[in-house]
N, C-alpha and C. Protein backbone atom coordinates (compact mmCIF):
# COMPACT_ATOMS: atom_id res chain seq x y z
N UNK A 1 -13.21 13.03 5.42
CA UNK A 1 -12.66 13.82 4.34
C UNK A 1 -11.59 13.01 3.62
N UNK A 2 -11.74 13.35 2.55
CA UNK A 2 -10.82 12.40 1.72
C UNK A 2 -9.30 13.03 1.94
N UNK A 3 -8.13 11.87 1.94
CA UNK A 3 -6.72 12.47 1.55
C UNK A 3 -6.27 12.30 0.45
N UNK A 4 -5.53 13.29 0.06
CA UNK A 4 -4.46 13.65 -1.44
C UNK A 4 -3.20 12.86 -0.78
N UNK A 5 -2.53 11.94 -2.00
CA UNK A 5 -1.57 11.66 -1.73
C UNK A 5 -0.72 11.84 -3.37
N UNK A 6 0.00 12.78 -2.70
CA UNK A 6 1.29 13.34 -4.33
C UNK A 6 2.52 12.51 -4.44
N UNK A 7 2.54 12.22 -6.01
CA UNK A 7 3.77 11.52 -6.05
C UNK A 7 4.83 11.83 -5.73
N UNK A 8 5.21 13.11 -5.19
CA UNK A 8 6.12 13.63 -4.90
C UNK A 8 6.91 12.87 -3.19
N UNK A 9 5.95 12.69 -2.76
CA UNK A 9 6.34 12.12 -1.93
C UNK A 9 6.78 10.20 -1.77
N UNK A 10 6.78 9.92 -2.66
CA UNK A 10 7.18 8.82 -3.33
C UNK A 10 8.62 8.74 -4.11
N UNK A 11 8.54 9.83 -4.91
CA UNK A 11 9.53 10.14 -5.87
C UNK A 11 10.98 10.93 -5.12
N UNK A 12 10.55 11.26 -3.98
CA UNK A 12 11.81 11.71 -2.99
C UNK A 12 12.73 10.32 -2.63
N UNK A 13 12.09 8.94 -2.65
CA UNK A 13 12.60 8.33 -1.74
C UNK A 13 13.18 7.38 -3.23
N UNK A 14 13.07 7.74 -4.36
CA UNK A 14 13.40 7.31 -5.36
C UNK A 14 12.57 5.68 -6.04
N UNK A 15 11.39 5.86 -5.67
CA UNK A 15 10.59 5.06 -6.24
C UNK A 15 9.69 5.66 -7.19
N UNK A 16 9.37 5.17 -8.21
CA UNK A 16 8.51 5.77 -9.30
C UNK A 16 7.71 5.16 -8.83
N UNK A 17 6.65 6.36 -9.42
CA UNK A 17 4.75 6.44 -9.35
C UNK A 17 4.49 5.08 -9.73
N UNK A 18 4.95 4.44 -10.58
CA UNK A 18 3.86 3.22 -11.35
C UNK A 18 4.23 2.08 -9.69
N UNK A 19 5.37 1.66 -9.28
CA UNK A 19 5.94 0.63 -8.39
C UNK A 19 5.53 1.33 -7.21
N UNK A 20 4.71 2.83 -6.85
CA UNK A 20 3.78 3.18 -5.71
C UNK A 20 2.59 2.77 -5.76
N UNK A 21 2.21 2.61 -6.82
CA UNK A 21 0.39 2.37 -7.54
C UNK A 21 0.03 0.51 -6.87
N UNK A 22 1.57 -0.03 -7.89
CA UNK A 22 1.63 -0.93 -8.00
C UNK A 22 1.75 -1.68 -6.19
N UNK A 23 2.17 -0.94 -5.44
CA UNK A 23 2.82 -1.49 -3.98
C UNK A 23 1.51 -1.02 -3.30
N UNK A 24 0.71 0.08 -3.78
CA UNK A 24 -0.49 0.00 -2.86
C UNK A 24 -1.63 -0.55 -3.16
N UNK A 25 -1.41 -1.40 -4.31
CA UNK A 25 -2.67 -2.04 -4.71
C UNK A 25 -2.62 -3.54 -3.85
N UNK A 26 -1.33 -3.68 -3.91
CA UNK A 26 -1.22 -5.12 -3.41
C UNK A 26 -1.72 -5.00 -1.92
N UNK A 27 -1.32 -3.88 -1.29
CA UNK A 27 -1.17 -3.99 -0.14
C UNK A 27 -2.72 -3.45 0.75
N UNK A 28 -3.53 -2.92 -0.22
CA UNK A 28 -5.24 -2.79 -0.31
C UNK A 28 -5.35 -4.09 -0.65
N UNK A 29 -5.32 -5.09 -1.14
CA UNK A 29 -5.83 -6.26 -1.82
C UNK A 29 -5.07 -7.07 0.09
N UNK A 30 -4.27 -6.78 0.39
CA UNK A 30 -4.13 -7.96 1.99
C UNK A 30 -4.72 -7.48 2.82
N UNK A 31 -4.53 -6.40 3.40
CA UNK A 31 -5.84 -5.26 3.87
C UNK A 31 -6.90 -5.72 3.95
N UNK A 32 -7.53 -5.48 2.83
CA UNK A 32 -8.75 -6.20 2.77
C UNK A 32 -9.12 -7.51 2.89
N UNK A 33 -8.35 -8.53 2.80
CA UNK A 33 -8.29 -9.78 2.59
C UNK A 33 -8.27 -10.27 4.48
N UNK A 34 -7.23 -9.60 4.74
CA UNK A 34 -7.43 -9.30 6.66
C UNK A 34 -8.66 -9.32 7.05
N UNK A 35 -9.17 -8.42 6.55
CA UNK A 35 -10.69 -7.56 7.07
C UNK A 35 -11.62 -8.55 6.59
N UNK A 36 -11.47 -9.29 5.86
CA UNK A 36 -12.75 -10.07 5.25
C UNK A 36 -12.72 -11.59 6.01
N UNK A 37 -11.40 -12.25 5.91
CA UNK A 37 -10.80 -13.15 6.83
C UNK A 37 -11.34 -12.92 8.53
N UNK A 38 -11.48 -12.21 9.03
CA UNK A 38 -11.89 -12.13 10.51
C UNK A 38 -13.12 -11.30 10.00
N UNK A 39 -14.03 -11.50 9.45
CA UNK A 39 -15.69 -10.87 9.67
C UNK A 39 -14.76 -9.17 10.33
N UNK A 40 -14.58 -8.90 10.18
CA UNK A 40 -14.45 -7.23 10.64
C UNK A 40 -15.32 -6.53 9.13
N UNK A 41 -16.25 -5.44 10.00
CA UNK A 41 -17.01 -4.84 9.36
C UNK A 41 -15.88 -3.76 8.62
N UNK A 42 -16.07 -2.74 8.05
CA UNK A 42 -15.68 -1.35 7.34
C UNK A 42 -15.16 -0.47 8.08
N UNK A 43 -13.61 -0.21 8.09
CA UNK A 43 -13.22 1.04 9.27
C UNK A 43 -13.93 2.30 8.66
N UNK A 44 -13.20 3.37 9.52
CA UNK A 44 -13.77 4.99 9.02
C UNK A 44 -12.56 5.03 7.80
N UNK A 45 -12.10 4.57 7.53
CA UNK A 45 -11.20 4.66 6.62
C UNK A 45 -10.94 3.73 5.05
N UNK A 46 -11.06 3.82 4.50
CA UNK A 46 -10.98 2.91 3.27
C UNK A 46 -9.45 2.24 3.12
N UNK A 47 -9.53 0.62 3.18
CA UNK A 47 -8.19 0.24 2.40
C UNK A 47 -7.61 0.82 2.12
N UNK A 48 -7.78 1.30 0.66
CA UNK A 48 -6.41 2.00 0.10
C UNK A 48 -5.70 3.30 0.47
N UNK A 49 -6.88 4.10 1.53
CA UNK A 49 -6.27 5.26 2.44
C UNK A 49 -5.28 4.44 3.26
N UNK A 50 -5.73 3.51 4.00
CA UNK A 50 -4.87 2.81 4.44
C UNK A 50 -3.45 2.42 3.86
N UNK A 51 -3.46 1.69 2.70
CA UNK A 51 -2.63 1.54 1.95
C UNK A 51 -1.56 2.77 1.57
N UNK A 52 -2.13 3.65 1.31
CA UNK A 52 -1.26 4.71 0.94
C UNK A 52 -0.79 5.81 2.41
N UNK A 53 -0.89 5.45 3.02
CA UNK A 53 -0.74 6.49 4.33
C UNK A 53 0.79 5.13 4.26
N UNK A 54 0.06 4.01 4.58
CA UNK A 54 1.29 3.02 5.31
C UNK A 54 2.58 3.20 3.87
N UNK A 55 2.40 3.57 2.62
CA UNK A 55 3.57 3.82 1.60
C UNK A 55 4.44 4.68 1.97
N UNK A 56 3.57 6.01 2.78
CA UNK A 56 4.31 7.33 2.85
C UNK A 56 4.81 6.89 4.10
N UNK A 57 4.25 6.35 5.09
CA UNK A 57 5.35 6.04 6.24
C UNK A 57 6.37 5.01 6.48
N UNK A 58 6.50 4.36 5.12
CA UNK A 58 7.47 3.56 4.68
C UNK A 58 7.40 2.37 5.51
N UNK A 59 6.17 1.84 5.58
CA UNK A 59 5.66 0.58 6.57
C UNK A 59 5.96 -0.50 5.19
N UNK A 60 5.58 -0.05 3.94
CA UNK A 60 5.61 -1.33 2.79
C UNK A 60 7.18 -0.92 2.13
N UNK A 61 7.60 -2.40 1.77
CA UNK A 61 8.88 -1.78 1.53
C UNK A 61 8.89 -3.12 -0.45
N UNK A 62 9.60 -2.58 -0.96
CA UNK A 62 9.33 -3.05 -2.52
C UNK A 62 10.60 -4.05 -2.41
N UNK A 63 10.85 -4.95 -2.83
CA UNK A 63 11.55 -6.51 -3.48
C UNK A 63 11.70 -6.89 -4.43
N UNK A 64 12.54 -7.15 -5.13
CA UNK A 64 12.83 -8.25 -6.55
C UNK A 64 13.44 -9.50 -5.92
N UNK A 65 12.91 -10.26 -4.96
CA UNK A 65 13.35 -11.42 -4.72
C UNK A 65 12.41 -12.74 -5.36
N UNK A 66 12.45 -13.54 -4.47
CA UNK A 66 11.86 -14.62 -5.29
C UNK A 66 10.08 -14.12 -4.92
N UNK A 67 9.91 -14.66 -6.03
CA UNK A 67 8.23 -14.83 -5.73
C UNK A 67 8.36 -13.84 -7.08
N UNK A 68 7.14 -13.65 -7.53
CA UNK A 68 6.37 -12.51 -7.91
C UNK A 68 7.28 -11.21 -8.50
N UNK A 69 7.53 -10.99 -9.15
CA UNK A 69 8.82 -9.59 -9.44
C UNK A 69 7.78 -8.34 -9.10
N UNK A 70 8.13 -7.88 -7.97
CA UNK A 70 7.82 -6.34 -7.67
C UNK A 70 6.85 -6.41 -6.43
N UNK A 71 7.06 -7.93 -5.56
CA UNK A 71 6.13 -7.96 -4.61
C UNK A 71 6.17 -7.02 -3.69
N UNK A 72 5.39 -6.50 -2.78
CA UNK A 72 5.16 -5.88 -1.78
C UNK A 72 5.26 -6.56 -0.37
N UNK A 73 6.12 -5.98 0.20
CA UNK A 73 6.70 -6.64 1.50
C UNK A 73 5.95 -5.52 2.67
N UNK A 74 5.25 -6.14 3.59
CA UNK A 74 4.56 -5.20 4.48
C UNK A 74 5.52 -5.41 5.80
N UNK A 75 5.52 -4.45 6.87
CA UNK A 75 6.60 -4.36 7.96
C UNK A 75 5.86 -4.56 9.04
């Protein structure tokens, strides 16, 4: 079954929707990059469910340091 994930729960912790979009795309794009890197077949779960479960449990955390402006830092 698919999950809903509301910006609201993003927007509590004072990050805007676009730098949530933006932090779970990156972090579906290593995800996957994992999964493809070691031959691992398809979980029951899709990347970006993945991705967005690990936003709301505050596993990815957002940066303006060097590199990239707005990289995604995974924990």
């Amino acid at each position: 079954m698919a999950q809903v994930f509301f910006t609201e729960e993003f927007a509590r912790d004072g990050l805007n929707p676009y730098e949530a979009v933006l932090m779970a795309s990156k972090e579906s794009r290593r995800l996957n990059k994992i999964r493809l890197m070691n031959d691992l077949a398809e979980g029951e779960e899709k990347v970006t469910t993945l991705a967005m479960k690990r936003l709301v449990n505050k596993k990815i955390e957002l940066s303006y340091g060097e590199g990239e402006a707005g990289d995604a830092a995974s924990k």
